[in-house]
N, C-alpha and C. Protein backbone atom coordinates (compact mmCIF):
# COMPACT_ATOMS: atom_id res chain seq x y z
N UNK A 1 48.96 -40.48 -15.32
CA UNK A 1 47.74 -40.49 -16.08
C UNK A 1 46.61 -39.87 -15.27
N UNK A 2 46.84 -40.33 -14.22
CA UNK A 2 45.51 -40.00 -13.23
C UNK A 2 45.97 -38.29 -13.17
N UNK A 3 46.88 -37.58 -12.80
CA UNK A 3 46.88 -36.03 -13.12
C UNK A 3 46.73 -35.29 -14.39
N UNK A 4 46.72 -36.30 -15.58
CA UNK A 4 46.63 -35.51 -16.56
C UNK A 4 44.90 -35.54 -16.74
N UNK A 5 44.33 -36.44 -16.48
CA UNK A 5 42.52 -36.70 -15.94
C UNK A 5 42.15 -35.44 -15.14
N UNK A 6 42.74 -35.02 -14.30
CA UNK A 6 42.07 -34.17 -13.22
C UNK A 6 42.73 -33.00 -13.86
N UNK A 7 43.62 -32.43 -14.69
CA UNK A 7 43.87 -31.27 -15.52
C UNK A 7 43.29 -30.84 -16.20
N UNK A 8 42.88 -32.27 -16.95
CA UNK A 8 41.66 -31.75 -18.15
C UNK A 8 40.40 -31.40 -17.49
N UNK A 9 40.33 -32.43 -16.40
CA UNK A 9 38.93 -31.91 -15.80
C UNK A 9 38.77 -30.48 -15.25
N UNK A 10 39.97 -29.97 -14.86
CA UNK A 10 40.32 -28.35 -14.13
C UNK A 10 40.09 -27.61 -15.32
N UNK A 11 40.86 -27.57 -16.40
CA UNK A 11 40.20 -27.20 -17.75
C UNK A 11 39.13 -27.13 -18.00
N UNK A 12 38.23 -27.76 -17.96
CA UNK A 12 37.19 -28.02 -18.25
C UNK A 12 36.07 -26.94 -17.41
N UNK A 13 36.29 -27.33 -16.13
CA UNK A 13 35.38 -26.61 -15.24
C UNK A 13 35.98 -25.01 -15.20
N UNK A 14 37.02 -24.88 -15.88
CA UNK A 14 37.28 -23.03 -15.89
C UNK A 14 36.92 -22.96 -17.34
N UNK A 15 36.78 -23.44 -18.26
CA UNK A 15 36.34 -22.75 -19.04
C UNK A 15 34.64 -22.60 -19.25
N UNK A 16 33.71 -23.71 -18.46
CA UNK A 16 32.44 -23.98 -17.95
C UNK A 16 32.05 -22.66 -17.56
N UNK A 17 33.16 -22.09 -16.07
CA UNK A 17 33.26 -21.08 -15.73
C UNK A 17 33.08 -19.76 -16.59
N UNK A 18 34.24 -19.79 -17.30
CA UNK A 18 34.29 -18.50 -18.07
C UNK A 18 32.95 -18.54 -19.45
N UNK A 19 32.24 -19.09 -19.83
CA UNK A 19 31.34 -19.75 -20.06
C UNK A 19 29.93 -19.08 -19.49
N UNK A 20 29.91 -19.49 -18.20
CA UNK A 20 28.59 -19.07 -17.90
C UNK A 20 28.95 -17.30 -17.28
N UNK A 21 30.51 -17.14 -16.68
CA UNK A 21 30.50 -15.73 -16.44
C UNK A 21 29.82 -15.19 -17.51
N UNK A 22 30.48 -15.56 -19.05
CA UNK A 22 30.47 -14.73 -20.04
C UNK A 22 29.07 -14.62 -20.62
N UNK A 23 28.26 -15.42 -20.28
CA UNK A 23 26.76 -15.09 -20.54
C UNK A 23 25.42 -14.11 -20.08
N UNK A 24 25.16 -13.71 -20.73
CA UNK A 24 23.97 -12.73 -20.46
C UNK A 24 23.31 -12.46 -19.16
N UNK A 25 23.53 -11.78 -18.31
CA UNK A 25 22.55 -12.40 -16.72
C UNK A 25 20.67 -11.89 -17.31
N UNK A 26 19.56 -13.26 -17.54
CA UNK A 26 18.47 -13.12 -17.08
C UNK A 26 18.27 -12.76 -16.04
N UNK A 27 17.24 -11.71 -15.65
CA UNK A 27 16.66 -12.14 -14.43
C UNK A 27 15.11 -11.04 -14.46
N UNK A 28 14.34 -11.58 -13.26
CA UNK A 28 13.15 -10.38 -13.28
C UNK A 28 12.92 -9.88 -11.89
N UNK A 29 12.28 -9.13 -11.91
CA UNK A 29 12.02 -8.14 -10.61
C UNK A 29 11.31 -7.45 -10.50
N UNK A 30 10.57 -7.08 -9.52
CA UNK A 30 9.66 -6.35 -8.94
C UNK A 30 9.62 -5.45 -8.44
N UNK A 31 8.63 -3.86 -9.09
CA UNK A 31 8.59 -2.80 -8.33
C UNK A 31 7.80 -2.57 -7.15
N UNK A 32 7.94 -2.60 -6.12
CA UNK A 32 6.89 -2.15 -5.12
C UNK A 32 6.39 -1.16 -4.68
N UNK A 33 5.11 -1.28 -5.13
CA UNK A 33 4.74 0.30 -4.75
C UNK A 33 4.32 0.16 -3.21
N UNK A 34 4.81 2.04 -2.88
CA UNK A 34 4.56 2.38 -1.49
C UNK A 34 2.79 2.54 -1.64
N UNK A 35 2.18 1.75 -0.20
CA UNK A 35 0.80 2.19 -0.01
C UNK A 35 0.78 3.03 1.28
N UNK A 36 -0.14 3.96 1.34
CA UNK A 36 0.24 4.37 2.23
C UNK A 36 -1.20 5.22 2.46
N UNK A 37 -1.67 5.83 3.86
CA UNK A 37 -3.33 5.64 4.38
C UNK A 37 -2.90 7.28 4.91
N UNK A 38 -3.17 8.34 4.49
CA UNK A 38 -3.25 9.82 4.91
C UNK A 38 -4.39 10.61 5.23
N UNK A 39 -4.82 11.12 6.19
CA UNK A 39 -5.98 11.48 6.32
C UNK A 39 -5.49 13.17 6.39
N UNK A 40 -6.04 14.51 5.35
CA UNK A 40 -5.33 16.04 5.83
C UNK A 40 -6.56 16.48 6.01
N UNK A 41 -6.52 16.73 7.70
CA UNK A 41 -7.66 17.38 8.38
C UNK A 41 -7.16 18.53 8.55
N UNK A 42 -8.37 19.83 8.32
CA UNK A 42 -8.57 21.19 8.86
C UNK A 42 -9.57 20.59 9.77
N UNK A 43 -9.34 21.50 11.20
CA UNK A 43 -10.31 21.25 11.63
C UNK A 43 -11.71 22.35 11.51
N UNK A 44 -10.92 22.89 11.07
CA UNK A 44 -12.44 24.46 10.46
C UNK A 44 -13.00 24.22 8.91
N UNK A 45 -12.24 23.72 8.71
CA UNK A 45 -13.21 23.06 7.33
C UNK A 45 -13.99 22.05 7.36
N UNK A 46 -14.68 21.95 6.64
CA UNK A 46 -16.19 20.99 6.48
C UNK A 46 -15.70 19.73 5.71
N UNK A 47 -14.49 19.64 5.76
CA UNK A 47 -13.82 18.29 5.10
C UNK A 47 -12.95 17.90 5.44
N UNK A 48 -12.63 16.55 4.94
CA UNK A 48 -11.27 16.02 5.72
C UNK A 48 -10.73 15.39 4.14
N UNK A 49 -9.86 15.30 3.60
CA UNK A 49 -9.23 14.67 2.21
C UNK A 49 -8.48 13.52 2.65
N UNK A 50 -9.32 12.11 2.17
CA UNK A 50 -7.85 10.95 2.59
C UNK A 50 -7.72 10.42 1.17
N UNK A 51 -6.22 10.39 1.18
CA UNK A 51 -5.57 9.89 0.64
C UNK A 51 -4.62 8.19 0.55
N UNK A 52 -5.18 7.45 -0.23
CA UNK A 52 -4.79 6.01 -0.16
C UNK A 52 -3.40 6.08 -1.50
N UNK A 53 -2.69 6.24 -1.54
CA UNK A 53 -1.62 6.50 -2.66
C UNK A 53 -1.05 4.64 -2.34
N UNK A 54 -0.89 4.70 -3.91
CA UNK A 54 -0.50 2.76 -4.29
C UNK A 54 -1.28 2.13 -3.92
N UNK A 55 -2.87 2.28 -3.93
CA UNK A 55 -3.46 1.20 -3.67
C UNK A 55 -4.41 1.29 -4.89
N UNK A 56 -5.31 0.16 -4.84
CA UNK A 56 -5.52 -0.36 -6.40
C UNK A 56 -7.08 -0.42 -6.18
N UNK A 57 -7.96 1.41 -6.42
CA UNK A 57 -9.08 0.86 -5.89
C UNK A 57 -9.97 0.39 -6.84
N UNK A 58 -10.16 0.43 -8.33
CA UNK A 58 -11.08 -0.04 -9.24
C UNK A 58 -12.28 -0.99 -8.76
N UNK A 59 -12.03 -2.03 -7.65
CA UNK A 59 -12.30 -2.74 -7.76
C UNK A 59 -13.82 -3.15 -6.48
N UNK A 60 -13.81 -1.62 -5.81
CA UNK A 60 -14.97 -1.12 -4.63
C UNK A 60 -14.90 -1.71 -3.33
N UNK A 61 -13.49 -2.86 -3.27
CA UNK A 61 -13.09 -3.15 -1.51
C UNK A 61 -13.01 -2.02 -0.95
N UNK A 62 -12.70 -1.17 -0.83
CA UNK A 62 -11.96 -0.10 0.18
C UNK A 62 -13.43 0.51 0.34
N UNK A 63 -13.57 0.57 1.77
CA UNK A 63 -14.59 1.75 2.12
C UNK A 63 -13.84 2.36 3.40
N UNK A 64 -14.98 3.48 3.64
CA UNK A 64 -14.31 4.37 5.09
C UNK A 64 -15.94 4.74 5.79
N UNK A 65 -16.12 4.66 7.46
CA UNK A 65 -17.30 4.81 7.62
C UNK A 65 -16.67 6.02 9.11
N UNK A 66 -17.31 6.75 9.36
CA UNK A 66 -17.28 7.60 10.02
C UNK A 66 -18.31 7.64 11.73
N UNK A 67 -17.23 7.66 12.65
CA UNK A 67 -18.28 7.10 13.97
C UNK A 67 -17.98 8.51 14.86
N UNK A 68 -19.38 8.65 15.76
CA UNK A 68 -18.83 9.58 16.79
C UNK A 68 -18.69 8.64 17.78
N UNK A 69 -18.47 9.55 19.27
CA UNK A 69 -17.51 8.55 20.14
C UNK A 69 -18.47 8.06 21.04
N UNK A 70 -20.01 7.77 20.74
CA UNK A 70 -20.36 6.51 20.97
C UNK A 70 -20.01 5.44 19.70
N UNK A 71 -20.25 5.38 19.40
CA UNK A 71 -19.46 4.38 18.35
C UNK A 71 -20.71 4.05 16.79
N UNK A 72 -21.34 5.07 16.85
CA UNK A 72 -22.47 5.29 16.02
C UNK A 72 -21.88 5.47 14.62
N UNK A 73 -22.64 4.80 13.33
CA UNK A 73 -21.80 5.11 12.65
C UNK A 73 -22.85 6.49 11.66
N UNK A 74 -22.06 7.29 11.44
CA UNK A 74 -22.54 8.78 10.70
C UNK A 74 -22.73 8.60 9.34
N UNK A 75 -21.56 8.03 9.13
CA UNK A 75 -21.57 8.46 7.53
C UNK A 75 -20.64 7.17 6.90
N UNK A 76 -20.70 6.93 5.31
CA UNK A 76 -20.07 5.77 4.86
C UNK A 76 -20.35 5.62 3.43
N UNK A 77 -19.10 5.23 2.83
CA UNK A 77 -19.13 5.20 1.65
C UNK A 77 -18.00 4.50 0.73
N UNK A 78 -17.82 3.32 -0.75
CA UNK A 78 -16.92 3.36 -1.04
C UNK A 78 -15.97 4.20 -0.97
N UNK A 79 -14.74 3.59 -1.53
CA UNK A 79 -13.16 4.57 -1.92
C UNK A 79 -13.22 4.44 -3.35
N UNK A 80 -13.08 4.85 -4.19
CA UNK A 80 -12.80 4.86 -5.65
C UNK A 80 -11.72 5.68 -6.58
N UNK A 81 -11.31 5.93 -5.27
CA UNK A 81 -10.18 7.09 -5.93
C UNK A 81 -9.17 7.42 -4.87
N UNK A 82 -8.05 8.15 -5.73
CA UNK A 82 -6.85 7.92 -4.61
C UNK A 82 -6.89 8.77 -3.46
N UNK A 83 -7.13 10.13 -3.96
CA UNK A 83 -7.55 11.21 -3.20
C UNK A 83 -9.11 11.37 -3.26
N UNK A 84 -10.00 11.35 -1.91
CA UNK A 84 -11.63 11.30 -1.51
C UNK A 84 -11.52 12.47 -0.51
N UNK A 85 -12.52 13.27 -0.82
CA UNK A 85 -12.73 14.48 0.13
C UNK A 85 -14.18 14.19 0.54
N UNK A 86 -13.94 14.19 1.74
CA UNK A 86 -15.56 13.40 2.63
C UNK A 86 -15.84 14.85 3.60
N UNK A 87 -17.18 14.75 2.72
CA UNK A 87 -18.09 16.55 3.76
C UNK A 87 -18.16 16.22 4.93
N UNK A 88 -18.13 16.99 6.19
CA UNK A 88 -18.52 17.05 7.37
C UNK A 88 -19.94 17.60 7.68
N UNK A 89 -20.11 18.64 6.44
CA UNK A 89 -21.33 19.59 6.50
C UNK A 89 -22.17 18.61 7.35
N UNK A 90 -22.88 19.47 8.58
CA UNK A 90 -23.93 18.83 9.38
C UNK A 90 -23.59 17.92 10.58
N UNK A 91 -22.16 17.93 10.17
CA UNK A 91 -21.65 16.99 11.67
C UNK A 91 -21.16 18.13 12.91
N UNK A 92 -21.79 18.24 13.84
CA UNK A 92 -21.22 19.23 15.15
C UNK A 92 -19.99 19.41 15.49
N UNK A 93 -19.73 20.46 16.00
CA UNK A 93 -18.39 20.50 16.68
C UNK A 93 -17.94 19.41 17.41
N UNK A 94 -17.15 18.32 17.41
CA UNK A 94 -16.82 16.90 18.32
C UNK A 94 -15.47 16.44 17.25
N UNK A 95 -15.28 15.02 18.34
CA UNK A 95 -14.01 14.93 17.42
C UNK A 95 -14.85 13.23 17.04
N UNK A 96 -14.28 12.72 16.10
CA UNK A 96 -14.98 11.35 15.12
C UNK A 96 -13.89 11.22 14.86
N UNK A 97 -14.08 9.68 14.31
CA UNK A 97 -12.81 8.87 14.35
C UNK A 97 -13.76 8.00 12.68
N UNK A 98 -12.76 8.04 11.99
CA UNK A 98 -12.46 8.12 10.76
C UNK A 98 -12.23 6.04 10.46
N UNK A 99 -12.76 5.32 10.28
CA UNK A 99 -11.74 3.78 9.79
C UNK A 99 -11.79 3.43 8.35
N UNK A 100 -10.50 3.08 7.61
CA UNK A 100 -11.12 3.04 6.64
C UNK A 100 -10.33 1.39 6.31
N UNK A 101 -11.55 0.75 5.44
CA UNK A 101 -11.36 -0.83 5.87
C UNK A 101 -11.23 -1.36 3.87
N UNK A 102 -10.54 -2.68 4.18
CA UNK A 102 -10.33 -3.45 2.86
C UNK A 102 -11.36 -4.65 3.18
N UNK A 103 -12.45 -4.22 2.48
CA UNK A 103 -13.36 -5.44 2.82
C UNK A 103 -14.31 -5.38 4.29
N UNK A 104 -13.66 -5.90 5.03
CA UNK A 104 -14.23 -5.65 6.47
C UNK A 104 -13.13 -6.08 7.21
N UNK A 105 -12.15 -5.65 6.91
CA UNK A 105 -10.87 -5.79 7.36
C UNK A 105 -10.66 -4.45 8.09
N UNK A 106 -10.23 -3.91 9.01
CA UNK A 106 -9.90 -2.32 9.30
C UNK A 106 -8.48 -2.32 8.96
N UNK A 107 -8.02 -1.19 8.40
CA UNK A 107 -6.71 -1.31 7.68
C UNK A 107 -5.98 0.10 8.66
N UNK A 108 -6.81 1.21 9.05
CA UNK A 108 -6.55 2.08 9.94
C UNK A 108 -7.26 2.98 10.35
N UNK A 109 -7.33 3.59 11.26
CA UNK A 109 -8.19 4.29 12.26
C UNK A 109 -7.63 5.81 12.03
N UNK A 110 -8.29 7.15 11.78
CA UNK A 110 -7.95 8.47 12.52
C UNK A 110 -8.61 9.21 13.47
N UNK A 111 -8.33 9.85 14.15
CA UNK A 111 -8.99 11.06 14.93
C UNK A 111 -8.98 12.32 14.24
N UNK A 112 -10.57 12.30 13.56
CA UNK A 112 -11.06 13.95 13.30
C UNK A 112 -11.43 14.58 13.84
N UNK A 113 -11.09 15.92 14.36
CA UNK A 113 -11.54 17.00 14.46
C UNK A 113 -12.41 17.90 14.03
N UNK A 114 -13.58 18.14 14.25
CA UNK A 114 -14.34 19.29 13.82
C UNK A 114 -14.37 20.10 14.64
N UNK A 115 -14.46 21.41 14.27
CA UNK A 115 -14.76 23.18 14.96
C UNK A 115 -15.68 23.51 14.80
């Protein structure tokens, strides 16, 4: 008696089995977008173009402020867009260093070049 109990119960749990194999798989998931911080310097041009690709600026966190290498700051302004082309016009031949911050967070640093 007691094996015919644990047969049915083996029964039982394979067809449980075949059961939940045989059901639909739910599930959800997430795309992640790449973010990613590009700065394309000429150094003979009067601009530098950075590029923030996957980031979400609507919202006026993101700024970038521009220092020479006393640590002065030149120039500064929201991000509002993915691709920002920031003039040099009027800045001298030297090299400046570029940060561009989430909040007042620094998120990353470049070295620009001007000619």
């Amino acid at each position: 008696m007691n094996s015919i109990k644990r047969r049915d119960a083996l029964k039982n749990i394979m067809a449980g089995s075949a059961a939940i194999a045989a059901a639909p798989l739910l599930s959800s998931f997430s795309i992640e977008t790449k973010k990613e911080i590009v700065v394309f310097n000429n150094p003979k041009a009067n601009y530098v173009t950075l590029n923030m690709e996957g980031f979400e600026l609507e919202y006026g966190q993101y700024s970038y402020q521009i220092y020479d290498l006393r640590g002065r700051i030149l120039k500064e302004n929201i991000i509002n867009l993915s691709e920002t082309q920031i003039n040099l016009n009027g800045f001298i031949t030297s090299i400046y260093l570029l940060r561009v911050y989430d909040n007042n967070k620094v998120l990353k640093t470049f070295k620009i070049i001007k000619q």
